[in-house]
PDB file of N, CA and C in Angstrom:
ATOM      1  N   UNK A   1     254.914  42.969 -58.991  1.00  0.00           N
ATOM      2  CA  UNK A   1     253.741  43.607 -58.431  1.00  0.00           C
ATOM      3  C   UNK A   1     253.874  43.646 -56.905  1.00  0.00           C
ATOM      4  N   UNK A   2     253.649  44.917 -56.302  1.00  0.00           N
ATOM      5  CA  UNK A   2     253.543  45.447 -54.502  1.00  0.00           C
ATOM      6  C   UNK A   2     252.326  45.147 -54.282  1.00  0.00           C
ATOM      7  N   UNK A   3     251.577  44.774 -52.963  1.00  0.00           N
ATOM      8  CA  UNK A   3     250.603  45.052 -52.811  1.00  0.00           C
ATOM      9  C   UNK A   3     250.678  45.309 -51.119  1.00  0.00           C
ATOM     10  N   UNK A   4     249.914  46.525 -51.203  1.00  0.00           N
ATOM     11  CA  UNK A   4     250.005  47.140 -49.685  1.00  0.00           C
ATOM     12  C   UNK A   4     248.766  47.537 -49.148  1.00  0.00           C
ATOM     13  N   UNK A   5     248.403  47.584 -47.978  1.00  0.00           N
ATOM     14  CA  UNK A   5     247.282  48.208 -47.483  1.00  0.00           C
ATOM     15  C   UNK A   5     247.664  49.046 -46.204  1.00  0.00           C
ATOM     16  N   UNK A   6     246.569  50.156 -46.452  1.00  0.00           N
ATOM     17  CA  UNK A   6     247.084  51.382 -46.100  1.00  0.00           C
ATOM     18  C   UNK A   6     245.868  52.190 -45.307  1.00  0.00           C
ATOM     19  N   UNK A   7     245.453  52.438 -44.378  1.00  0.00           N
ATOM     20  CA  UNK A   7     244.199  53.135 -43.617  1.00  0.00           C
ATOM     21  C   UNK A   7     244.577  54.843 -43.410  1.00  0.00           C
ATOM     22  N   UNK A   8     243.390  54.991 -43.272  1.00  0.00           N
ATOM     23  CA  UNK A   8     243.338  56.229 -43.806  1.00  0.00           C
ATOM     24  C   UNK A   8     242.948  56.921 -42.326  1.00  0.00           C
ATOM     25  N   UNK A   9     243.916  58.156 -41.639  1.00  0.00           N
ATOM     26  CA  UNK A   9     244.097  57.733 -40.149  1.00  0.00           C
ATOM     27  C   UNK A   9     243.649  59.529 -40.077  1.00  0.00           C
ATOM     28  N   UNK A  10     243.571  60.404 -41.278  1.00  0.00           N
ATOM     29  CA  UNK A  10     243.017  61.815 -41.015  1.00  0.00           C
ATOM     30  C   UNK A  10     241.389  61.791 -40.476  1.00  0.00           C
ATOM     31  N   UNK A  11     241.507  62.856 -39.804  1.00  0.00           N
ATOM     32  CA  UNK A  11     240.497  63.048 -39.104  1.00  0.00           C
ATOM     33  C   UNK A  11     239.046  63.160 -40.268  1.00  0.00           C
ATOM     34  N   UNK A  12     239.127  63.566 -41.219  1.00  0.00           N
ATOM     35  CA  UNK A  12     238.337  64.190 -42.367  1.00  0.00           C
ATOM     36  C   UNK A  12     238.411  63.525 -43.520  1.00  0.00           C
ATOM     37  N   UNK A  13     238.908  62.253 -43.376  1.00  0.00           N
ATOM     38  CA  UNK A  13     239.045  61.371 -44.202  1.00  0.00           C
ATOM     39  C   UNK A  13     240.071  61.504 -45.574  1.00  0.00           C
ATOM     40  N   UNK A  14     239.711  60.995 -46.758  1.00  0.00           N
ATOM     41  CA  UNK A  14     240.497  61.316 -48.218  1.00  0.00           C
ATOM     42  C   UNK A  14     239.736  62.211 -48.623  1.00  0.00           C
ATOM     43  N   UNK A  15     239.658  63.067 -48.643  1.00  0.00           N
ATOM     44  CA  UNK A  15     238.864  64.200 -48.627  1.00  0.00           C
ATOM     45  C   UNK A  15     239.820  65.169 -49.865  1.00  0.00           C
ATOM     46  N   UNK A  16     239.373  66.464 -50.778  1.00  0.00           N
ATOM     47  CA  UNK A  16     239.552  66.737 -51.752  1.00  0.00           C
ATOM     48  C   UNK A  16     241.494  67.352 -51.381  1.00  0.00           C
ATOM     49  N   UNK A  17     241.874  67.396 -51.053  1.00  0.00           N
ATOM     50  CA  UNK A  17     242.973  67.929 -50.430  1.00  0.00           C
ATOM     51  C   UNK A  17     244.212  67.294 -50.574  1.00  0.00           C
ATOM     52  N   UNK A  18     244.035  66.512 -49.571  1.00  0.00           N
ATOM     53  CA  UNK A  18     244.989  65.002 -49.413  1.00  0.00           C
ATOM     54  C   UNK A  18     244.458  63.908 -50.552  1.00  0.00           C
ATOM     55  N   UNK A  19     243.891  64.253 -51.213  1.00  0.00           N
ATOM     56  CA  UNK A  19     243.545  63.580 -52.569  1.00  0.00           C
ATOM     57  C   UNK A  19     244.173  63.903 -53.410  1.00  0.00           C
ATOM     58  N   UNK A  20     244.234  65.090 -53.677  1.00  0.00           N
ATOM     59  CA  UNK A  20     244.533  65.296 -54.901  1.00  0.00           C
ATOM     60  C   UNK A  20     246.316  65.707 -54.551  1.00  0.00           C
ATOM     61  N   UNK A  21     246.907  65.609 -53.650  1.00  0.00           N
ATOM     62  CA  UNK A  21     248.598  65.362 -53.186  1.00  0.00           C
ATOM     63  C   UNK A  21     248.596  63.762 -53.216  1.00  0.00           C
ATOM     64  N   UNK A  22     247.578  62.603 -52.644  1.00  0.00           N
ATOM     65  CA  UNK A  22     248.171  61.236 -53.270  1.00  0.00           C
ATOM     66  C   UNK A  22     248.198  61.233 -55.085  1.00  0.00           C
ATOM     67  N   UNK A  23     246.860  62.026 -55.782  1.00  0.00           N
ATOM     68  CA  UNK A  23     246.634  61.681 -57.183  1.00  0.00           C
ATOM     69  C   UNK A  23     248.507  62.494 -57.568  1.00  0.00           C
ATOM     70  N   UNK A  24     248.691  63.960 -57.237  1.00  0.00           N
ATOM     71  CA  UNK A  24     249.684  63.715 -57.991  1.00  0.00           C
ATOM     72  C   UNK A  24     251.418  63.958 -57.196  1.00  0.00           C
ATOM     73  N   UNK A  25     251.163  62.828 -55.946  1.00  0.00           N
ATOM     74  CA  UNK A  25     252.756  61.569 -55.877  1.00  0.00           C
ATOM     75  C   UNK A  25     252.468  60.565 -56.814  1.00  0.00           C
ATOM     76  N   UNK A  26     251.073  59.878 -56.927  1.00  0.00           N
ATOM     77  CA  UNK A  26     251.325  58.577 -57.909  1.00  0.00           C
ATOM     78  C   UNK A  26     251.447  58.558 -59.398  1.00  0.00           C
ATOM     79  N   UNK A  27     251.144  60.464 -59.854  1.00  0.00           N
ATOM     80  CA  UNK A  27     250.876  60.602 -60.952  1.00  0.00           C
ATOM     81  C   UNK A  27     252.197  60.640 -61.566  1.00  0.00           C
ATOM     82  N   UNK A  28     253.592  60.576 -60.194  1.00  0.00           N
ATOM     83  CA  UNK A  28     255.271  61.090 -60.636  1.00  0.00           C
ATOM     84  C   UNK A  28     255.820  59.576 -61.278  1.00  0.00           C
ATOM     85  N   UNK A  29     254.545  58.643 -61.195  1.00  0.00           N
ATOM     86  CA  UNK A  29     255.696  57.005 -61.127  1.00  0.00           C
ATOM     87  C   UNK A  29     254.757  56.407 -62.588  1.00  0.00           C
ATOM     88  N   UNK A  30     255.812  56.041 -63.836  1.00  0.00           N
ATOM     89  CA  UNK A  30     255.369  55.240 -64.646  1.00  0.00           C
ATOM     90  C   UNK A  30     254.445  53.814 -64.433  1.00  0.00           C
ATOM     91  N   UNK A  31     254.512  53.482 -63.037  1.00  0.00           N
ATOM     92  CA  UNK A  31     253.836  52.220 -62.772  1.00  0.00           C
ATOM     93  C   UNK A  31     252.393  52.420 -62.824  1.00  0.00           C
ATOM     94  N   UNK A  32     251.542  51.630 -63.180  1.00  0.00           N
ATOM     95  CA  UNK A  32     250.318  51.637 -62.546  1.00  0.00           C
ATOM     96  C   UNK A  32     250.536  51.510 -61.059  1.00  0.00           C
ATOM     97  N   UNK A  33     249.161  52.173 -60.134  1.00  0.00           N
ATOM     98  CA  UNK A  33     249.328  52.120 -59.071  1.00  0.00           C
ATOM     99  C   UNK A  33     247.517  52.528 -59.348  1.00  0.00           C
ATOM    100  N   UNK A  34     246.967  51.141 -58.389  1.00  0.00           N
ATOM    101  CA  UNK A  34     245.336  50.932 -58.343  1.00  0.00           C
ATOM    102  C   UNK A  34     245.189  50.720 -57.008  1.00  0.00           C
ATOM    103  N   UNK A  35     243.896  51.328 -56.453  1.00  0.00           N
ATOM    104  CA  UNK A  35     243.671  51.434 -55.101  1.00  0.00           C
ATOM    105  C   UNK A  35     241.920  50.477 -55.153  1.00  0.00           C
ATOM    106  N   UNK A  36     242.471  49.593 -54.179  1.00  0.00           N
ATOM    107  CA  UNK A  36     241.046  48.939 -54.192  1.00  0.00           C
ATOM    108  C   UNK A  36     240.293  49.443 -52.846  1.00  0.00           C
ATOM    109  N   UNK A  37     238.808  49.441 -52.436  1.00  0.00           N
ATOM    110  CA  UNK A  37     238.305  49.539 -51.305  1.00  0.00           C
ATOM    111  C   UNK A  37     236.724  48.785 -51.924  1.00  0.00           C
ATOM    112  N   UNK A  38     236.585  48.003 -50.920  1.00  0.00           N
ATOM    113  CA  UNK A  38     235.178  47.150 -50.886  1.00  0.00           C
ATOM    114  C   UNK A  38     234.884  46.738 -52.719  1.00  0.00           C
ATOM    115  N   UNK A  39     234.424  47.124 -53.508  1.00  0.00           N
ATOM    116  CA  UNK A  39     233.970  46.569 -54.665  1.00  0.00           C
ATOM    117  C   UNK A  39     234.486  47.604 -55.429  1.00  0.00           C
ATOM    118  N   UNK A  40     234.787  48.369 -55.185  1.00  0.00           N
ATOM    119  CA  UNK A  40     235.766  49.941 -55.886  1.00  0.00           C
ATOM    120  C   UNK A  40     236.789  48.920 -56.280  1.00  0.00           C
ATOM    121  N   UNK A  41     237.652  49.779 -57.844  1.00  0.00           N
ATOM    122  CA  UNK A  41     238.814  49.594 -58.342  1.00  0.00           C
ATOM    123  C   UNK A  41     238.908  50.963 -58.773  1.00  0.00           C
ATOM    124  N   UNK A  42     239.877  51.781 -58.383  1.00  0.00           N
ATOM    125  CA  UNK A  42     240.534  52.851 -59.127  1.00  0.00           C
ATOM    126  C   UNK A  42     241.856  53.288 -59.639  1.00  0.00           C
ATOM    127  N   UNK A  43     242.146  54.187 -60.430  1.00  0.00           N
ATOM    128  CA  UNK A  43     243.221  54.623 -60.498  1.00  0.00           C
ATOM    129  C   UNK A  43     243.963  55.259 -59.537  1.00  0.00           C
ATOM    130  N   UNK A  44     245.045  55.579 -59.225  1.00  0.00           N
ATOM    131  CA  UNK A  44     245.424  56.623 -57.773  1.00  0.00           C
ATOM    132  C   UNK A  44     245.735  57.830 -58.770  1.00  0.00           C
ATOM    133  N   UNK A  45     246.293  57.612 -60.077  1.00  0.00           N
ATOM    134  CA  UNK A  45     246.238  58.964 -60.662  1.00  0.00           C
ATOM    135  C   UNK A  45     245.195  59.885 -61.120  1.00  0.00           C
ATOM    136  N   UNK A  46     244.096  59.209 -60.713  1.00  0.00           N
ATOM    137  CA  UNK A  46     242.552  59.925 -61.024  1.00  0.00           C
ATOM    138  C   UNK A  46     242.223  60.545 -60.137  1.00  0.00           C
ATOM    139  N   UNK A  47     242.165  61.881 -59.884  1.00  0.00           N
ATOM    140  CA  UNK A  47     241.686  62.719 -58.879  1.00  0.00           C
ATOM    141  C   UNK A  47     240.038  62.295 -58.544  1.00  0.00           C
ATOM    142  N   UNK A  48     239.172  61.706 -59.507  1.00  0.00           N
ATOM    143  CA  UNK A  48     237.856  61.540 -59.470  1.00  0.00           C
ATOM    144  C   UNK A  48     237.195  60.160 -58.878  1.00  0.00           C
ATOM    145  N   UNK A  49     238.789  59.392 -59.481  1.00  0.00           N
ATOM    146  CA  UNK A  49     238.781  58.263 -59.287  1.00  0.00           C
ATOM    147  C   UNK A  49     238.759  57.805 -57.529  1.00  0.00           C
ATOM    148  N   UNK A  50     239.822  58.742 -57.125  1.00  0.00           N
ATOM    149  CA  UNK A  50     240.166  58.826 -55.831  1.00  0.00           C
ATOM    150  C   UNK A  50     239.482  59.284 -54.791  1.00  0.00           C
ATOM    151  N   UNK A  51     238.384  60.327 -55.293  1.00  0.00           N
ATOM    152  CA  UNK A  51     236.947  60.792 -54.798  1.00  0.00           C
ATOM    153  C   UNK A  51     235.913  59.983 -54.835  1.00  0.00           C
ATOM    154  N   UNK A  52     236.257  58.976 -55.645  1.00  0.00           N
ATOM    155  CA  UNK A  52     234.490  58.137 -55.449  1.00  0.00           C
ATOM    156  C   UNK A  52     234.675  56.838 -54.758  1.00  0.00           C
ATOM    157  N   UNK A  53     235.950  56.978 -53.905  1.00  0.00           N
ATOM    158  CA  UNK A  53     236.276  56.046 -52.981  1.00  0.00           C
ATOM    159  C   UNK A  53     235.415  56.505 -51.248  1.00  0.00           C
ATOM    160  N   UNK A  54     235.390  57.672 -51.653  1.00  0.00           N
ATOM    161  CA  UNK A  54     234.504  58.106 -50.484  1.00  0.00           C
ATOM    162  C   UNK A  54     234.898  57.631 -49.001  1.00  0.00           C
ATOM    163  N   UNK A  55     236.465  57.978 -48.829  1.00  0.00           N
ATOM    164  CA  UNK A  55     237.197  57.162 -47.746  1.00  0.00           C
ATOM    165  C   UNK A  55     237.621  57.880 -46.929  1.00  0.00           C
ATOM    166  N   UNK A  56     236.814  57.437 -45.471  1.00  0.00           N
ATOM    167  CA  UNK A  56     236.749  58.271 -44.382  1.00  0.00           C
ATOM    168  C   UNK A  56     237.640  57.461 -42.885  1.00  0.00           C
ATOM    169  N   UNK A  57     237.787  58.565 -42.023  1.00  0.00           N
ATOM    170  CA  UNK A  57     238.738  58.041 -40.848  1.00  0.00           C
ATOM    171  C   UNK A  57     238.911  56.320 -40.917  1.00  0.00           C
ATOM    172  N   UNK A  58     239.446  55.593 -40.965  1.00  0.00           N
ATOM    173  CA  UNK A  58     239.518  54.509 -40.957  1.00  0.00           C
ATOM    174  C   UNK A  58     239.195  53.375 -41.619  1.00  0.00           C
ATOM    175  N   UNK A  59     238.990  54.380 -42.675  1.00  0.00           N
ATOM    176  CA  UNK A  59     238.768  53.356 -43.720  1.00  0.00           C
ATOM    177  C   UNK A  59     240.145  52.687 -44.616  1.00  0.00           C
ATOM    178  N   UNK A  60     240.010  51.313 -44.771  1.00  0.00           N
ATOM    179  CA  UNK A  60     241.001  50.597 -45.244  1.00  0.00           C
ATOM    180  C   UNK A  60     241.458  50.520 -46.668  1.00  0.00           C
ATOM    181  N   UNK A  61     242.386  50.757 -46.996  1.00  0.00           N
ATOM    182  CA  UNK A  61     242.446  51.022 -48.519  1.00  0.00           C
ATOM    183  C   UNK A  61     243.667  50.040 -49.318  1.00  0.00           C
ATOM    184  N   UNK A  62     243.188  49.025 -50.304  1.00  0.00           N
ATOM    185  CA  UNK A  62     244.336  48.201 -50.754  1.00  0.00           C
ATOM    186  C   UNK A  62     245.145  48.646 -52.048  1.00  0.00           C
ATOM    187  N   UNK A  63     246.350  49.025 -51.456  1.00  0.00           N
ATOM    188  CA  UNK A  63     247.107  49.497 -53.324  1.00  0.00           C
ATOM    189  C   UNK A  63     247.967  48.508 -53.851  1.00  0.00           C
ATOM    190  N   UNK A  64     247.791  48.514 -55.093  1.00  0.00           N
ATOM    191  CA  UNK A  64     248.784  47.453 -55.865  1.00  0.00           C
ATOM    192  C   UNK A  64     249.627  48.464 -56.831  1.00  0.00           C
ATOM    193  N   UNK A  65     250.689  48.074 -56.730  1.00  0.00           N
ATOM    194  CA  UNK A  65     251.926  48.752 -57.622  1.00  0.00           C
ATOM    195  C   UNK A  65     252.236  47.786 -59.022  1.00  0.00           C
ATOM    196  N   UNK A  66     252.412  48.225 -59.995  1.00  0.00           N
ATOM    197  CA  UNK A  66     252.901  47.106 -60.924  1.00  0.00           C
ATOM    198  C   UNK A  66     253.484  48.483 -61.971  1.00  0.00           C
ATOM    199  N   UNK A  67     255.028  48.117 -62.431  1.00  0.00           N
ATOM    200  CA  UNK A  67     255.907  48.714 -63.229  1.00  0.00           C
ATOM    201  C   UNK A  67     257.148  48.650 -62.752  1.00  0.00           C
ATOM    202  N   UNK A  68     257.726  49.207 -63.742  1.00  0.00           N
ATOM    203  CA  UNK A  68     259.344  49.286 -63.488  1.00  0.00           C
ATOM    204  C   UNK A  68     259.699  49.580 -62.424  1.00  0.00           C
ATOM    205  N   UNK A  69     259.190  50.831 -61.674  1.00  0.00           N
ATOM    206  CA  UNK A  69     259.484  51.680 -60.693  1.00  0.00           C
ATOM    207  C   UNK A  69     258.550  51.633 -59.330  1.00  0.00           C
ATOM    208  N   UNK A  70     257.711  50.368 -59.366  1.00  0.00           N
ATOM    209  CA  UNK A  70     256.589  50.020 -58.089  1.00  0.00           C
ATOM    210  C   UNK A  70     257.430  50.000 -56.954  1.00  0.00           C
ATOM    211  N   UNK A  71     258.879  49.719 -56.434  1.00  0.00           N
ATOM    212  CA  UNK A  71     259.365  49.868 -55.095  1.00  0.00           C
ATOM    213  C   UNK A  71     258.986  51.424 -54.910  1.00  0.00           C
ATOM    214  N   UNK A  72     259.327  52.202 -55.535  1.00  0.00           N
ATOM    215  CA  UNK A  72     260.115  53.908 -55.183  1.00  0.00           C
ATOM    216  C   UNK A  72     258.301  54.255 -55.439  1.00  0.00           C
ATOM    217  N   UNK A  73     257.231  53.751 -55.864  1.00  0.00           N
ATOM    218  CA  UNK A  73     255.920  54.346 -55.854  1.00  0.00           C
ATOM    219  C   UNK A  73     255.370  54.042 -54.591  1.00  0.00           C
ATOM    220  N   UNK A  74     255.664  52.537 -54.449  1.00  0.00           N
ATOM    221  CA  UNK A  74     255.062  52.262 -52.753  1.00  0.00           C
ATOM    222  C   UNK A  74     255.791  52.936 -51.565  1.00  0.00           C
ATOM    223  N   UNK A  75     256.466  52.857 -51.915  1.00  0.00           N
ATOM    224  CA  UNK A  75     257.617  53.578 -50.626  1.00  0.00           C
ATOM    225  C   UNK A  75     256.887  54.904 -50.565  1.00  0.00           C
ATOM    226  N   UNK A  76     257.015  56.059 -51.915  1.00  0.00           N
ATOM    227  CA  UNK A  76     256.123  56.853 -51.827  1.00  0.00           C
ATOM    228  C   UNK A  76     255.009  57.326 -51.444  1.00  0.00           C
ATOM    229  N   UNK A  77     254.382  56.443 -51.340  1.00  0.00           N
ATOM    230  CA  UNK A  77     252.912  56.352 -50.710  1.00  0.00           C
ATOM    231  C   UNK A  77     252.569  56.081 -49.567  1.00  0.00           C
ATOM    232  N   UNK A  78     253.534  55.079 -49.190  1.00  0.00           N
ATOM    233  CA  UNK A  78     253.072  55.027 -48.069  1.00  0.00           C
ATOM    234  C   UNK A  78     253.502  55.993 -46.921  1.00  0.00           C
ATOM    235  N   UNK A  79     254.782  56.864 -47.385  1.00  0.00           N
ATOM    236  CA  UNK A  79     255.251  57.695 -46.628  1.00  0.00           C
ATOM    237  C   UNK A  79     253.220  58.881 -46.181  1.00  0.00           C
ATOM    238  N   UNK A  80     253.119  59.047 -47.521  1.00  0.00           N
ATOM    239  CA  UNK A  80     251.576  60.076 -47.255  1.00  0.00           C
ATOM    240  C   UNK A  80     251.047  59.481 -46.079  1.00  0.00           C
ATOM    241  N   UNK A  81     250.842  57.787 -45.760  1.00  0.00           N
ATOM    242  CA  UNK A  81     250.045  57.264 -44.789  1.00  0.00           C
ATOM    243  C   UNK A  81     250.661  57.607 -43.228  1.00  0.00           C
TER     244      UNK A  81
END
């Protein structure tokens, strides 16, 4: 298991756009990959999931990787950041 944290540095936050390009990079990796923020737990492959994070300029976001392939998903991701 990865666990990374990752802020969210666009002007307009995670907004429907750049959402739905993280939902599907994480949707390419067999691992789970869950994004925590404040009392939120979501999927990153949930486009809806990833919307009701409601995550704006600077907001802090914690992902955990767990599977076969969690190096090459985090690496992935964090490149988006």
């Amino acid at each position: 298991m990865i666990k990374k944290t990752f802020v969210i540095t666009n002007e307009e936050g995670l907004h429907a756009r750049p959402a739905s390009v993280l939902v599907q990079e994480a949707s390419q990796f067999l691992s789970s990959i869950m994004i925590y923020k404040d009392d939120l737990e979501v999927n990153a492959k949930s486009i809806m999931g990833v919307l009701l994070l409601c995550a704006t300029k600077d907001t802090e976001l914690k992902f955990e990787f767990d599977g076969e392939d969690e190096s090459e998903a985090a690496v992935a991701i964090e490149k988006l950041f």
